[in-house]
PDB file of N, CA and C in Angstrom:
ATOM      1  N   UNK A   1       4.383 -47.147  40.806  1.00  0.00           N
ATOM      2  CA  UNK A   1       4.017 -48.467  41.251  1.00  0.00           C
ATOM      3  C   UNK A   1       2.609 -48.408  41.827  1.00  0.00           C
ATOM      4  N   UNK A   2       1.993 -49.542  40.944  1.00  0.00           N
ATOM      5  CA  UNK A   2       0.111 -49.450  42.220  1.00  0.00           C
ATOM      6  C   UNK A   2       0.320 -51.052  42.743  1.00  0.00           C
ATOM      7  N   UNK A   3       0.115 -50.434  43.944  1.00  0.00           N
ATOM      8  CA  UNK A   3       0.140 -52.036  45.162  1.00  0.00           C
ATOM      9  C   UNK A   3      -1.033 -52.856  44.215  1.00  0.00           C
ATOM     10  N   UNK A   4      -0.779 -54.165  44.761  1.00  0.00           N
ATOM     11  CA  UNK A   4      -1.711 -54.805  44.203  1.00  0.00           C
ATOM     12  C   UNK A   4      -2.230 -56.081  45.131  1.00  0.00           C
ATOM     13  N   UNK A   5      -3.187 -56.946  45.085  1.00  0.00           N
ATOM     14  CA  UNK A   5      -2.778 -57.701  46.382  1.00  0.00           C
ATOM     15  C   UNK A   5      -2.402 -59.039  46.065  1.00  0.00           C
ATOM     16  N   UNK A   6      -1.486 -59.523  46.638  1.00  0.00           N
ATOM     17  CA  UNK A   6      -0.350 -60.578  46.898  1.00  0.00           C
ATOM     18  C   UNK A   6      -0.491 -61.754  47.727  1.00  0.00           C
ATOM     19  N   UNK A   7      -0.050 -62.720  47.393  1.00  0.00           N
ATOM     20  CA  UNK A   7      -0.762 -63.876  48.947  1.00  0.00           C
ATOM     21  C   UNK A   7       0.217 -63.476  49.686  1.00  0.00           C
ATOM     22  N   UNK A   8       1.258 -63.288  49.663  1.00  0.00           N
ATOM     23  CA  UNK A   8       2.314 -62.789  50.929  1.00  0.00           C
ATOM     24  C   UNK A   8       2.957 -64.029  51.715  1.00  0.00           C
ATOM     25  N   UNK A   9       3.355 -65.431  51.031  1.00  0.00           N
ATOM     26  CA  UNK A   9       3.808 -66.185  51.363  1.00  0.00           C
ATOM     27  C   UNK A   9       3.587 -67.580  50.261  1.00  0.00           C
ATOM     28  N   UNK A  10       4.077 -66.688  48.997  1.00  0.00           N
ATOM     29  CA  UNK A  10       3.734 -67.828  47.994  1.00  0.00           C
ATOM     30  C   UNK A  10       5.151 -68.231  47.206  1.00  0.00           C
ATOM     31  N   UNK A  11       5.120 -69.649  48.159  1.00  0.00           N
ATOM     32  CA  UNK A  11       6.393 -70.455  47.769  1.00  0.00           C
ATOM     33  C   UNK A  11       5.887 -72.275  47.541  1.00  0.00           C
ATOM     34  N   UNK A  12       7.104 -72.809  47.671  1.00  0.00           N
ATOM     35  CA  UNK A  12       6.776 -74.142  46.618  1.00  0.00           C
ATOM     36  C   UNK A  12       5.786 -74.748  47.645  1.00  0.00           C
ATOM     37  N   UNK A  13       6.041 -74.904  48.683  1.00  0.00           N
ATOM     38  CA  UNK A  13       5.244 -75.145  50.325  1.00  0.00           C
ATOM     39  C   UNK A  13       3.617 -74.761  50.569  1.00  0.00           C
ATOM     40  N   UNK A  14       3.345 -73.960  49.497  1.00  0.00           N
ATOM     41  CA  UNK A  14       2.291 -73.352  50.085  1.00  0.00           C
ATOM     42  C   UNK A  14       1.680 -73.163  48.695  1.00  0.00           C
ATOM     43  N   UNK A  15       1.823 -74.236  47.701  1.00  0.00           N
ATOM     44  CA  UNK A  15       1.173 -74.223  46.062  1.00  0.00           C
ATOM     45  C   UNK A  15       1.008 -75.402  45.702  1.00  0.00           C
ATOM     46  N   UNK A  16       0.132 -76.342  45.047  1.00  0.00           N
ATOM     47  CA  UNK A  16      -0.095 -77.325  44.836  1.00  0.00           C
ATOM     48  C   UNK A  16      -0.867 -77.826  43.995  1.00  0.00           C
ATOM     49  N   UNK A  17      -1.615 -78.781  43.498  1.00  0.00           N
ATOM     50  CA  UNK A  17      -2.694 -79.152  42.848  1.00  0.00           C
ATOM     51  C   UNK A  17      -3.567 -79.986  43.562  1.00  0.00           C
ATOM     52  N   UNK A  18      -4.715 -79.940  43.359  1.00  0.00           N
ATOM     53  CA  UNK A  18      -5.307 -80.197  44.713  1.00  0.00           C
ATOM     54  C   UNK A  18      -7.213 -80.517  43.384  1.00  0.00           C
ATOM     55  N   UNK A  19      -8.025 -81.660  44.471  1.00  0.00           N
ATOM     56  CA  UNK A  19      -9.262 -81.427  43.709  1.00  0.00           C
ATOM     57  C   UNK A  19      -9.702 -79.961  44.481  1.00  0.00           C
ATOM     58  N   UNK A  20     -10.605 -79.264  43.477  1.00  0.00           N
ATOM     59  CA  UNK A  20     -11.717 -78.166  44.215  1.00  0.00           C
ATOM     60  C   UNK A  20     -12.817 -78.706  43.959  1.00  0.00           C
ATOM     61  N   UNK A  21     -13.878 -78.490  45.170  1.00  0.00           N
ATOM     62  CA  UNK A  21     -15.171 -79.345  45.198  1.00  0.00           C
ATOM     63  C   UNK A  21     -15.688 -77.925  45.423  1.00  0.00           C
ATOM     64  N   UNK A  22     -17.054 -77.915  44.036  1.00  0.00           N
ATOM     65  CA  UNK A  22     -18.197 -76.596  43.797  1.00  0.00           C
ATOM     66  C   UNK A  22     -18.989 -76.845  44.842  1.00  0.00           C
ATOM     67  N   UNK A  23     -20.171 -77.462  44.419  1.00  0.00           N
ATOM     68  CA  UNK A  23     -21.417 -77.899  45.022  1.00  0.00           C
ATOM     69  C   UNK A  23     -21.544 -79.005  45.745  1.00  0.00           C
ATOM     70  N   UNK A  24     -20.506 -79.694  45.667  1.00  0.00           N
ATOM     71  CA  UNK A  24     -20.478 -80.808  46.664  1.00  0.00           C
ATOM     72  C   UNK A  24     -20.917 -81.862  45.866  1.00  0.00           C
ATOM     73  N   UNK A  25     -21.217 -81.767  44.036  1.00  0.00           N
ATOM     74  CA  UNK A  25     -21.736 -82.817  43.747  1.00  0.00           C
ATOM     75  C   UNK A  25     -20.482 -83.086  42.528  1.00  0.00           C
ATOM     76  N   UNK A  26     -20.093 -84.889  42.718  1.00  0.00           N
ATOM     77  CA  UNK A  26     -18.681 -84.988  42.061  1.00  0.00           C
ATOM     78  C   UNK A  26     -18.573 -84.999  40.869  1.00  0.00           C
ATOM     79  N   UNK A  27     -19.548 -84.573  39.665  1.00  0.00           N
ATOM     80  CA  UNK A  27     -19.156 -83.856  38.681  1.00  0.00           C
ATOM     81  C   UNK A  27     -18.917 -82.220  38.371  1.00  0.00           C
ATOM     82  N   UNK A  28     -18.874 -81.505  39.722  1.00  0.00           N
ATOM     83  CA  UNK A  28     -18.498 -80.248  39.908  1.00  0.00           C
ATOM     84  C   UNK A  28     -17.284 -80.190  40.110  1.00  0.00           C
ATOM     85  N   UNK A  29     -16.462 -81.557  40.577  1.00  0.00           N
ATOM     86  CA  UNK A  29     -15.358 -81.557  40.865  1.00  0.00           C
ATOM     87  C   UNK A  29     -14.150 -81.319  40.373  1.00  0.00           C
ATOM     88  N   UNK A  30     -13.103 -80.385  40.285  1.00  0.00           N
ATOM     89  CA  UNK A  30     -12.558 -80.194  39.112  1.00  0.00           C
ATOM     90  C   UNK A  30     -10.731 -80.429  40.243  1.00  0.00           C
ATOM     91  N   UNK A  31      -9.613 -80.956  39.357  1.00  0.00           N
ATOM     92  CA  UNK A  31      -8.154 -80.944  40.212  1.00  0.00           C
ATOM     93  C   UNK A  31      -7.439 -79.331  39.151  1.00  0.00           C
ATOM     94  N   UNK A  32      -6.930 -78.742  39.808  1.00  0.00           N
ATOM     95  CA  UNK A  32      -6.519 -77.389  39.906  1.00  0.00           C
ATOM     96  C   UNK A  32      -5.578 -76.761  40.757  1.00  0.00           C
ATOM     97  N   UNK A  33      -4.607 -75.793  40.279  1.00  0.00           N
ATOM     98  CA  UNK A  33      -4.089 -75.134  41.174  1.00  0.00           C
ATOM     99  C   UNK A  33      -4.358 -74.502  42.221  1.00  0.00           C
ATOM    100  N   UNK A  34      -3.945 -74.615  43.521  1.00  0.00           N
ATOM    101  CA  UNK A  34      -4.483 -74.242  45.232  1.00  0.00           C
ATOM    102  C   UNK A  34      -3.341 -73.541  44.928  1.00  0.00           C
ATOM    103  N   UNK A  35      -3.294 -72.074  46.057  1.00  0.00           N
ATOM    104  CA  UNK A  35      -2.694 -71.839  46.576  1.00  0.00           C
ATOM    105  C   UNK A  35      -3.554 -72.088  48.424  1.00  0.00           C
ATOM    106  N   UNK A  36      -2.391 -71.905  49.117  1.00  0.00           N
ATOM    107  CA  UNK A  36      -2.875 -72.123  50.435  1.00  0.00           C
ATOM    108  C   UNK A  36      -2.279 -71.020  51.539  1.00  0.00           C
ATOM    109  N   UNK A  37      -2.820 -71.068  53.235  1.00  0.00           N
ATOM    110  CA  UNK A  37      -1.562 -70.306  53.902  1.00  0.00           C
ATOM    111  C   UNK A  37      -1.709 -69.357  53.297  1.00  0.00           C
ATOM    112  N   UNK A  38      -2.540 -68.182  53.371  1.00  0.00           N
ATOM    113  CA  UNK A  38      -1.859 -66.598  52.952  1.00  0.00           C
ATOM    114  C   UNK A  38      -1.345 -65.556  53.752  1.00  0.00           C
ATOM    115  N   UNK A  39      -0.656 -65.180  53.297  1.00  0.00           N
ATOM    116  CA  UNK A  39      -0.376 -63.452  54.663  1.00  0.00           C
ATOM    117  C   UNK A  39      -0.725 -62.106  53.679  1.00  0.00           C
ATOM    118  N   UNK A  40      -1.894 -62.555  53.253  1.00  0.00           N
ATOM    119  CA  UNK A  40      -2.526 -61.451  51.753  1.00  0.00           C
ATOM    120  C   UNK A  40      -1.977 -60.146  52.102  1.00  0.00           C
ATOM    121  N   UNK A  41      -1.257 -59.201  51.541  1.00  0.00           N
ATOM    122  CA  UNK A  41      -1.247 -58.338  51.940  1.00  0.00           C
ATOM    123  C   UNK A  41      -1.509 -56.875  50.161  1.00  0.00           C
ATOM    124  N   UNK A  42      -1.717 -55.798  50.090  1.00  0.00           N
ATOM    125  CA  UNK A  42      -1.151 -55.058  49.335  1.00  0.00           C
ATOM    126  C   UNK A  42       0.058 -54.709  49.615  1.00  0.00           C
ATOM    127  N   UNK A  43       0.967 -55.110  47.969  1.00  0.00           N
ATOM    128  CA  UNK A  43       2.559 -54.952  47.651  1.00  0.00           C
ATOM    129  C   UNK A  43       2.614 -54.277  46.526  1.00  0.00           C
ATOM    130  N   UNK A  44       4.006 -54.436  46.030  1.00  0.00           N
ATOM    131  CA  UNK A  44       4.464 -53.933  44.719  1.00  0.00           C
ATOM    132  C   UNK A  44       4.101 -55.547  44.295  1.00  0.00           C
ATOM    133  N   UNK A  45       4.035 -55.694  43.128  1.00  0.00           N
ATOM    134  CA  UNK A  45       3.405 -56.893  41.943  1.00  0.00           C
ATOM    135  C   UNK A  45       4.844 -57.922  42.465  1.00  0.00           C
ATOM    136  N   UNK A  46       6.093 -57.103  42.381  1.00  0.00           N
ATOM    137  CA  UNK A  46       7.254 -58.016  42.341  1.00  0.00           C
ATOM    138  C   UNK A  46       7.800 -58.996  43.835  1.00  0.00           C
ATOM    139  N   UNK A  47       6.822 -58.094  44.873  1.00  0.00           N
ATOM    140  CA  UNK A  47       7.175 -58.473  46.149  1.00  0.00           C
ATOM    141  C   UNK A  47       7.031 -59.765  46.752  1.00  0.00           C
ATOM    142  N   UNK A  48       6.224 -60.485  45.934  1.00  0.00           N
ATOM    143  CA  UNK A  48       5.698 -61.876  46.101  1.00  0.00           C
ATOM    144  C   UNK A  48       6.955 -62.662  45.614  1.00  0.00           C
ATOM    145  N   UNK A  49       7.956 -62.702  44.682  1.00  0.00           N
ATOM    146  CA  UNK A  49       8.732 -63.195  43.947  1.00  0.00           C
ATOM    147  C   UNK A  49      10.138 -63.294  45.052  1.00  0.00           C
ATOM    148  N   UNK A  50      10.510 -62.792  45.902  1.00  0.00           N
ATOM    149  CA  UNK A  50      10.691 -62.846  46.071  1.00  0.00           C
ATOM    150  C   UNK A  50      11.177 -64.249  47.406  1.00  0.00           C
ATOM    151  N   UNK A  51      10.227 -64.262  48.092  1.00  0.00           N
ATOM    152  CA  UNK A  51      10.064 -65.585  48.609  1.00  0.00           C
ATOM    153  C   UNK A  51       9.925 -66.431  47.620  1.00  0.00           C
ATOM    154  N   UNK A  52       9.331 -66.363  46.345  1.00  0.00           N
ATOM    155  CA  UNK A  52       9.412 -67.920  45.535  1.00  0.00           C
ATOM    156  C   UNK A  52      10.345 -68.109  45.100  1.00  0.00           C
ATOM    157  N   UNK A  53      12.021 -67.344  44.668  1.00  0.00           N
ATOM    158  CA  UNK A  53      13.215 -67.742  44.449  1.00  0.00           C
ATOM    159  C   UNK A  53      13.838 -67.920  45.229  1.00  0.00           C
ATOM    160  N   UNK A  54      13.695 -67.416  46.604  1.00  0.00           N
ATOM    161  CA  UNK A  54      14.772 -67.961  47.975  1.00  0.00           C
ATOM    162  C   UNK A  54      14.268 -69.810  48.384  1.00  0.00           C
ATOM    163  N   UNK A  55      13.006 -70.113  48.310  1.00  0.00           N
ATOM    164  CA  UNK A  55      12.704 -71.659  47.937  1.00  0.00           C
ATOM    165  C   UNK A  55      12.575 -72.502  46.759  1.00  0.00           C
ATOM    166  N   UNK A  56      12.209 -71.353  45.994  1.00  0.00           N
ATOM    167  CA  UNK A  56      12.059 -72.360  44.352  1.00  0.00           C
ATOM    168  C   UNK A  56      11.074 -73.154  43.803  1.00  0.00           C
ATOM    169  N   UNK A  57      11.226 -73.945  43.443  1.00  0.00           N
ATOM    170  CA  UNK A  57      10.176 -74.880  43.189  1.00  0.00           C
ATOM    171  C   UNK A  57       9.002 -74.331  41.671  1.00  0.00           C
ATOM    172  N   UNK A  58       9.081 -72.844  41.249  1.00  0.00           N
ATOM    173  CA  UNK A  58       8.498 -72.363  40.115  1.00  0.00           C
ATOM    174  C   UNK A  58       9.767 -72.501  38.775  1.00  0.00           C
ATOM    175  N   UNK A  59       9.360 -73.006  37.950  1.00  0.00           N
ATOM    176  CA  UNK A  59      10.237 -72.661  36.881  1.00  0.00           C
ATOM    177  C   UNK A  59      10.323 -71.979  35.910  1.00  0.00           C
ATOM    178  N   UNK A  60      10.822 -71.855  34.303  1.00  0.00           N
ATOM    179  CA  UNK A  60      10.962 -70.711  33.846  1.00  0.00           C
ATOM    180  C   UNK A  60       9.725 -70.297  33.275  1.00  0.00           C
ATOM    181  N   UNK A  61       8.714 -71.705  32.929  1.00  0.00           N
ATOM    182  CA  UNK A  61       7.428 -71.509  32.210  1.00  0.00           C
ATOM    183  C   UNK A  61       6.437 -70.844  33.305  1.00  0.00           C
ATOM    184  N   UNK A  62       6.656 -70.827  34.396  1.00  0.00           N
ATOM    185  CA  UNK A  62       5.497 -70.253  35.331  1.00  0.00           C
ATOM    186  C   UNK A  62       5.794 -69.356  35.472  1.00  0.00           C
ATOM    187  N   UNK A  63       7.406 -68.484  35.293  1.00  0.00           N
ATOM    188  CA  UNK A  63       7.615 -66.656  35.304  1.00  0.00           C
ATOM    189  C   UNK A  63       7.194 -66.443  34.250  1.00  0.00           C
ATOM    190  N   UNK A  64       7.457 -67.400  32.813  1.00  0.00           N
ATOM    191  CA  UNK A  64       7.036 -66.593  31.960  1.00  0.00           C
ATOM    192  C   UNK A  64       5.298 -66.173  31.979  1.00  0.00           C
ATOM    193  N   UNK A  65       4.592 -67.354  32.284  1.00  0.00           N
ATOM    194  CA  UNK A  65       3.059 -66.715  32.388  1.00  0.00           C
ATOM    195  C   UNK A  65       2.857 -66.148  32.961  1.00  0.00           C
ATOM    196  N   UNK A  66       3.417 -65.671  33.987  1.00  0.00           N
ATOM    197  CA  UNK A  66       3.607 -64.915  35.246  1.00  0.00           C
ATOM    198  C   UNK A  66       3.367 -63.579  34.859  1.00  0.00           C
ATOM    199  N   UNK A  67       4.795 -63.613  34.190  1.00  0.00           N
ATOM    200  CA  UNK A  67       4.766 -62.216  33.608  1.00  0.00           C
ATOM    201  C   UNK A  67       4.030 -61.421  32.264  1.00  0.00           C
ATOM    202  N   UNK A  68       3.657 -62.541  31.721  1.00  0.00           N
ATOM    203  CA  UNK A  68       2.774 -62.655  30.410  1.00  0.00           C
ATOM    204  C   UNK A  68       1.361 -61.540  31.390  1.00  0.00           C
ATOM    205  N   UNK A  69       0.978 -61.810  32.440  1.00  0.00           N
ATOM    206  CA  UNK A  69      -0.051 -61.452  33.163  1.00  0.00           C
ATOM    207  C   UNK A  69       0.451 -60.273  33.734  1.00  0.00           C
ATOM    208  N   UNK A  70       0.947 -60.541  34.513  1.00  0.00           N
ATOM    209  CA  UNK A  70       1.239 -59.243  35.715  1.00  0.00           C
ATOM    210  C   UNK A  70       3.384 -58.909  35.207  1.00  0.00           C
ATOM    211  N   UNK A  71       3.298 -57.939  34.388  1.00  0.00           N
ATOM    212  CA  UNK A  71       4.394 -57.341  33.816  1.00  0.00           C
ATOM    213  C   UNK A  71       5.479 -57.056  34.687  1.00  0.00           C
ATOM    214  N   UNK A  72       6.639 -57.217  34.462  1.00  0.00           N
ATOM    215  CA  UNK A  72       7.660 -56.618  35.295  1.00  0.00           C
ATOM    216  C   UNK A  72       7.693 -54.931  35.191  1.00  0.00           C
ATOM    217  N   UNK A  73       7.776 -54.709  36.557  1.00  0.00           N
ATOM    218  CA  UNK A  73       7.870 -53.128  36.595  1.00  0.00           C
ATOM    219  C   UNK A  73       8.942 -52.125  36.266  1.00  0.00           C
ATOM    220  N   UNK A  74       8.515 -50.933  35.905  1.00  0.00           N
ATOM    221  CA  UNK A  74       9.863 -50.028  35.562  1.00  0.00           C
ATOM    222  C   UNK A  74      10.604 -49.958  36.652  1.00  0.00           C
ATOM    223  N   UNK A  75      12.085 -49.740  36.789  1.00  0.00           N
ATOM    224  CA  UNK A  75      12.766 -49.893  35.095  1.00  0.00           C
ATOM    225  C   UNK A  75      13.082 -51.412  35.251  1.00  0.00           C
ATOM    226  N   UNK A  76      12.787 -51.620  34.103  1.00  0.00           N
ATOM    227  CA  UNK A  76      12.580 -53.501  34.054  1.00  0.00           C
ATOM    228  C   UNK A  76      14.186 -53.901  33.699  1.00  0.00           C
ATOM    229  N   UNK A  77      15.321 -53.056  33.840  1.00  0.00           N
ATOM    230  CA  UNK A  77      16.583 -53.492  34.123  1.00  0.00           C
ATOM    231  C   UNK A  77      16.980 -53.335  35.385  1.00  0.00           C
ATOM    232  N   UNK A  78      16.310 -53.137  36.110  1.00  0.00           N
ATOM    233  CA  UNK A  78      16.692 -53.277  37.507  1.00  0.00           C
ATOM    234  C   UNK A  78      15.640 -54.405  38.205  1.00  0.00           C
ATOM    235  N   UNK A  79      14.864 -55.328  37.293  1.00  0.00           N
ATOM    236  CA  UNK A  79      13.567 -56.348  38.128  1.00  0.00           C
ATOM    237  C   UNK A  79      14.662 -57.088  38.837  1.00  0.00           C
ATOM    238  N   UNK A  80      15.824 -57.920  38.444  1.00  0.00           N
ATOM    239  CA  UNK A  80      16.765 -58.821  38.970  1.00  0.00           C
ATOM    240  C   UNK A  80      17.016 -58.481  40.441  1.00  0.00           C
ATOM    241  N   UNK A  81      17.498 -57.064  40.285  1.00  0.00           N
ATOM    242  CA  UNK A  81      17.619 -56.693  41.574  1.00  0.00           C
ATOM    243  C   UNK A  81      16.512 -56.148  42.943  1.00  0.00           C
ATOM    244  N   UNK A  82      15.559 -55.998  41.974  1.00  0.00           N
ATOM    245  CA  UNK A  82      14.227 -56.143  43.145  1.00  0.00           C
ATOM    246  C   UNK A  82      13.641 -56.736  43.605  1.00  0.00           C
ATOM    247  N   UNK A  83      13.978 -58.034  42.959  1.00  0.00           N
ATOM    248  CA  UNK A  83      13.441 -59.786  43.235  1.00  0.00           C
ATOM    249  C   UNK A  83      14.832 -59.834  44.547  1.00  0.00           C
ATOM    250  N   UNK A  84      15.964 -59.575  44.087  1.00  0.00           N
ATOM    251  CA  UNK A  84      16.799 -59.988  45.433  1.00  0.00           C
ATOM    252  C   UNK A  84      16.356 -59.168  46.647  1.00  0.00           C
ATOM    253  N   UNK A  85      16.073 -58.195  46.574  1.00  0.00           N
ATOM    254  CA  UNK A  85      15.586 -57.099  47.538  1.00  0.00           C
ATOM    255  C   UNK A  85      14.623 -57.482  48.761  1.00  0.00           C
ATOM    256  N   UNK A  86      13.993 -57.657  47.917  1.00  0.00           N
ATOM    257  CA  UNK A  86      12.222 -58.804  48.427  1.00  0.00           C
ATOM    258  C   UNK A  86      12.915 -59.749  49.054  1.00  0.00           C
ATOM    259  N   UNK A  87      14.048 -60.958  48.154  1.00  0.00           N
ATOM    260  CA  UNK A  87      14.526 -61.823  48.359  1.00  0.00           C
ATOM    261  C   UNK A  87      15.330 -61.581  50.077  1.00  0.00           C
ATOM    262  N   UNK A  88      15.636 -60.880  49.758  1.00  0.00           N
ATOM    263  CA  UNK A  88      16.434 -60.568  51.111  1.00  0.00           C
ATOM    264  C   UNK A  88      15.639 -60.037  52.818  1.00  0.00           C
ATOM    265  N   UNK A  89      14.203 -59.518  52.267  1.00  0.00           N
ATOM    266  CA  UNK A  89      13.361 -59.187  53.517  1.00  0.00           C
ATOM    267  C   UNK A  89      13.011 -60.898  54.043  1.00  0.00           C
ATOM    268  N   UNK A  90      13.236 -61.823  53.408  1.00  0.00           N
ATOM    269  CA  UNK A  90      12.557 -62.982  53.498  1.00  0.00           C
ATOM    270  C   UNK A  90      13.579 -63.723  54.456  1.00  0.00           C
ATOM    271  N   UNK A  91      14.916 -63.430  53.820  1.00  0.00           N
ATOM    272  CA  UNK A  91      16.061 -64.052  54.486  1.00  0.00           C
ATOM    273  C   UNK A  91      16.095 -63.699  55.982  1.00  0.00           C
ATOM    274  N   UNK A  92      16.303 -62.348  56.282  1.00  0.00           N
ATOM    275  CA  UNK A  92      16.407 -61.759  57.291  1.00  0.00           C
ATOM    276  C   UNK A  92      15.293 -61.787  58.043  1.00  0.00           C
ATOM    277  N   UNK A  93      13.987 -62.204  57.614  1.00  0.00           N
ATOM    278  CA  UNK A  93      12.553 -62.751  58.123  1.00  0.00           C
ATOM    279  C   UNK A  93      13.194 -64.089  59.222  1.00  0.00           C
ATOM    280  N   UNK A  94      13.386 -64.819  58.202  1.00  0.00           N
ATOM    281  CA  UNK A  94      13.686 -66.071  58.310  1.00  0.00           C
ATOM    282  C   UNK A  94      14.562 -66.525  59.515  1.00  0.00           C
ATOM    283  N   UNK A  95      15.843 -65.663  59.115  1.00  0.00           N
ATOM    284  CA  UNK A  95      16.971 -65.481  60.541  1.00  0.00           C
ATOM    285  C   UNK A  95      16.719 -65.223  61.574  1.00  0.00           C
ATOM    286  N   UNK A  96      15.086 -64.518  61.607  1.00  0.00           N
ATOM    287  CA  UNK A  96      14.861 -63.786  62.880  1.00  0.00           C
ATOM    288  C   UNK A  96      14.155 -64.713  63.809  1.00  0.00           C
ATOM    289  N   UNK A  97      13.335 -65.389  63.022  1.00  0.00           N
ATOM    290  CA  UNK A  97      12.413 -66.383  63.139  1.00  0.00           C
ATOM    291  C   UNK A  97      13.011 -67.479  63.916  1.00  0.00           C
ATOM    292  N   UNK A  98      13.757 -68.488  62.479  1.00  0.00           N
ATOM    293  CA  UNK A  98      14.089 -69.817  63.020  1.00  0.00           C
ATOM    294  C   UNK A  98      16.135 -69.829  62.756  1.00  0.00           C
ATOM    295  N   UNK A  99      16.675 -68.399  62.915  1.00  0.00           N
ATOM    296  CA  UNK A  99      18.121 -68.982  63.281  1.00  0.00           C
ATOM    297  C   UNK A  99      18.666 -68.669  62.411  1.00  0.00           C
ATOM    298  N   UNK A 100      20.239 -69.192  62.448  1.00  0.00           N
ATOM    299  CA  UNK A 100      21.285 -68.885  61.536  1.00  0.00           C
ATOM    300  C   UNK A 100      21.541 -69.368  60.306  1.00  0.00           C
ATOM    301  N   UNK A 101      20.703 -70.099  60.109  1.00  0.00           N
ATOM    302  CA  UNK A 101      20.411 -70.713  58.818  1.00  0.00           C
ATOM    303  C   UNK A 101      19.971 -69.929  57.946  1.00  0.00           C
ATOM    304  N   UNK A 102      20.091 -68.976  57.615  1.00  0.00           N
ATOM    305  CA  UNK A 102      19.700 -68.111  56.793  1.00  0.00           C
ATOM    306  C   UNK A 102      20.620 -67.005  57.175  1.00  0.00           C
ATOM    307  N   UNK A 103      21.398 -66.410  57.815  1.00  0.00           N
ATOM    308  CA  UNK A 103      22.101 -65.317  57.707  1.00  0.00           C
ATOM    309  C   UNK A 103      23.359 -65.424  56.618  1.00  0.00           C
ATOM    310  N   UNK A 104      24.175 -66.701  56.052  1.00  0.00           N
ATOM    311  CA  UNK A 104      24.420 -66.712  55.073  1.00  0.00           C
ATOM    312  C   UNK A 104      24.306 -66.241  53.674  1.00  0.00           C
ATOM    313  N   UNK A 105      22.665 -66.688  53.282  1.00  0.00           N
ATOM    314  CA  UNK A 105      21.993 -65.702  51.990  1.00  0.00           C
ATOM    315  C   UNK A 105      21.475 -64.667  52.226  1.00  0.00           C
ATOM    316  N   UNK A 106      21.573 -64.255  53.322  1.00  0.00           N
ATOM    317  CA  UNK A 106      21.260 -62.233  53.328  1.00  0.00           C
ATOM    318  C   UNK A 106      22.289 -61.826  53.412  1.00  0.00           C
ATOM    319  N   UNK A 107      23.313 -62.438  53.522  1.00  0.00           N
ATOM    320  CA  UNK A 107      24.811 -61.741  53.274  1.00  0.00           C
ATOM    321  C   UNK A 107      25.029 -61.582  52.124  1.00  0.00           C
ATOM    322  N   UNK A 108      24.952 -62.748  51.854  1.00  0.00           N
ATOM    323  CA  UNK A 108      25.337 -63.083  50.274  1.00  0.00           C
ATOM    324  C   UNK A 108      24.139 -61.791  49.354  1.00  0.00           C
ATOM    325  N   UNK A 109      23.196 -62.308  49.352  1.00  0.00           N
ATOM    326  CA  UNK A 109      22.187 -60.993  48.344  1.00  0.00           C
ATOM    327  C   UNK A 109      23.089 -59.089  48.728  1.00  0.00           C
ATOM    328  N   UNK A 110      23.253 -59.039  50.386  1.00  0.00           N
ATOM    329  CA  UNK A 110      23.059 -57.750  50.552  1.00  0.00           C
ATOM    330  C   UNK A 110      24.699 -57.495  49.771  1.00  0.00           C
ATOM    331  N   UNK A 111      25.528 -58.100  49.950  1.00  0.00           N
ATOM    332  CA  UNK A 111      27.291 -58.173  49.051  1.00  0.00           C
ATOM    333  C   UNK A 111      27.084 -57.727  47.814  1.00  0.00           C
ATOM    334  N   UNK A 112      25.618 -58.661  47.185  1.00  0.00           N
ATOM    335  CA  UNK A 112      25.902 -58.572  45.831  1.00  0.00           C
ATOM    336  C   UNK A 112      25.130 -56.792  45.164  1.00  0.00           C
ATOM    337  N   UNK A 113      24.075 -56.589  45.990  1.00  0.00           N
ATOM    338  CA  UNK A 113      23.766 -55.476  46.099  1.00  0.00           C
ATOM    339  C   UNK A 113      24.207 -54.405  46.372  1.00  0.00           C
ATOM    340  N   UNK A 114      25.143 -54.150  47.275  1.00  0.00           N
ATOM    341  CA  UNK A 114      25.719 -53.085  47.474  1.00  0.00           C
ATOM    342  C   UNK A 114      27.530 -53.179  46.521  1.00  0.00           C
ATOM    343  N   UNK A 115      27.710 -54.302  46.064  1.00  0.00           N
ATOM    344  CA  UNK A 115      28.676 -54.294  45.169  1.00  0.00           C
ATOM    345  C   UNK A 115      28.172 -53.409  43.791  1.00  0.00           C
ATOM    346  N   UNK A 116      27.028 -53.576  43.369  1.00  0.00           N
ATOM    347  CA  UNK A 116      26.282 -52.713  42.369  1.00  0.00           C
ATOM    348  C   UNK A 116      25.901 -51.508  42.573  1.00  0.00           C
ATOM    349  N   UNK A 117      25.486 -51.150  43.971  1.00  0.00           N
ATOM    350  CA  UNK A 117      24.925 -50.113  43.871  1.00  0.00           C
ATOM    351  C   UNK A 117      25.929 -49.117  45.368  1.00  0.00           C
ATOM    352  N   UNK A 118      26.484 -49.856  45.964  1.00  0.00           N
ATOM    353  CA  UNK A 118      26.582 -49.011  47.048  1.00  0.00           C
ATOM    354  C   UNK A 118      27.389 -47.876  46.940  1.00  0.00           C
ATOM    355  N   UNK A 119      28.111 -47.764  45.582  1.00  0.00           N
ATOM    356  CA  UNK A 119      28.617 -46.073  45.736  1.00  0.00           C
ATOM    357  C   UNK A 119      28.347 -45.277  44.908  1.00  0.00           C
ATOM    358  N   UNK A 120      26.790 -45.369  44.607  1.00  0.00           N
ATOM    359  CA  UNK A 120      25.837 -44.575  43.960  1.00  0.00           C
ATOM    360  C   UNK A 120      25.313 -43.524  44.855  1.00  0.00           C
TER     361      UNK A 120
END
C-alpha cells in the first residue's frame, strides 16, 4: 500500500457544485465540483470511502470513475471489507463525538466482520 493524500472528511456534506472564480473576471468563471472542509491527511487510497458510505450521497457512477482513477487495492476481494473497516473508524468517531446515535452501526459493521473473519 502507498499512502496517498485524502481530504479526510469527504462525504455528501462536504461536496457540491459550486461557481469557481479564476481571475475575478466573469468569463473565467466556470460551475464545478468543490470539495470543501478538509482533514487532508496521508491514507490508504480506500480510507476516504469509508465515511462516504456511512452518509452516502455518491452513487454507483461516481465509484465507478472513482475507481476507473484511483484502483481498488490488493486483494481486491477483500475491498468490501475495508470500506467497512474505515466505515467503522467513522462510526466509533462519531459515537465519541456526538452520542449514541451511532453505536448501533459500529455494532452492526464490527458483527458483520468478525462473523467473517473472527476465527481466522
Amino acid at each position: 500500500m502507498t499512502p496517498v493524500v485524502v481530504h479526510g472528511d469527504l462525504w455528501s456534506g462536504n461536496a457540491d457544485r459550486g461557481r469557481i472564480v479564476g481571475s475575478g473576471r466573469k468569463e473565467d468563471e466556470e460551475v464545478g465540483e468543490v470539495v470543501y472542509d478538509p482533514s487532508a491527511c496521508y491514507a490508504h487510497s480506500e480510507y476516504e470511502l469509508g465515511i462516504m458510505k456511512m452518509f452516502g450521497g455518491f452513487g454507483s457512477a461516481f465509484f465507478e470513475a472513482y475507481h476507473r482513477i484511483v484502483p481498488k487495492t490488493e486483494p481486491v476481494e477483500e475491498y468490501e471489507d475495508r470500506v467497512r473497516l474505515y466505515e467503522l473508524y467513522h462510526h466509533l468517531n462519531h459515537h465519541a463525538i456526538f452520542g449514541a446515535g451511532y453505536r448501533s452501526g459500529a455494532v452492526s459493521i464490527m458483527q458483520k466482520l468478525l462473523k467473517k473473519y473472527g476465527d481466522s
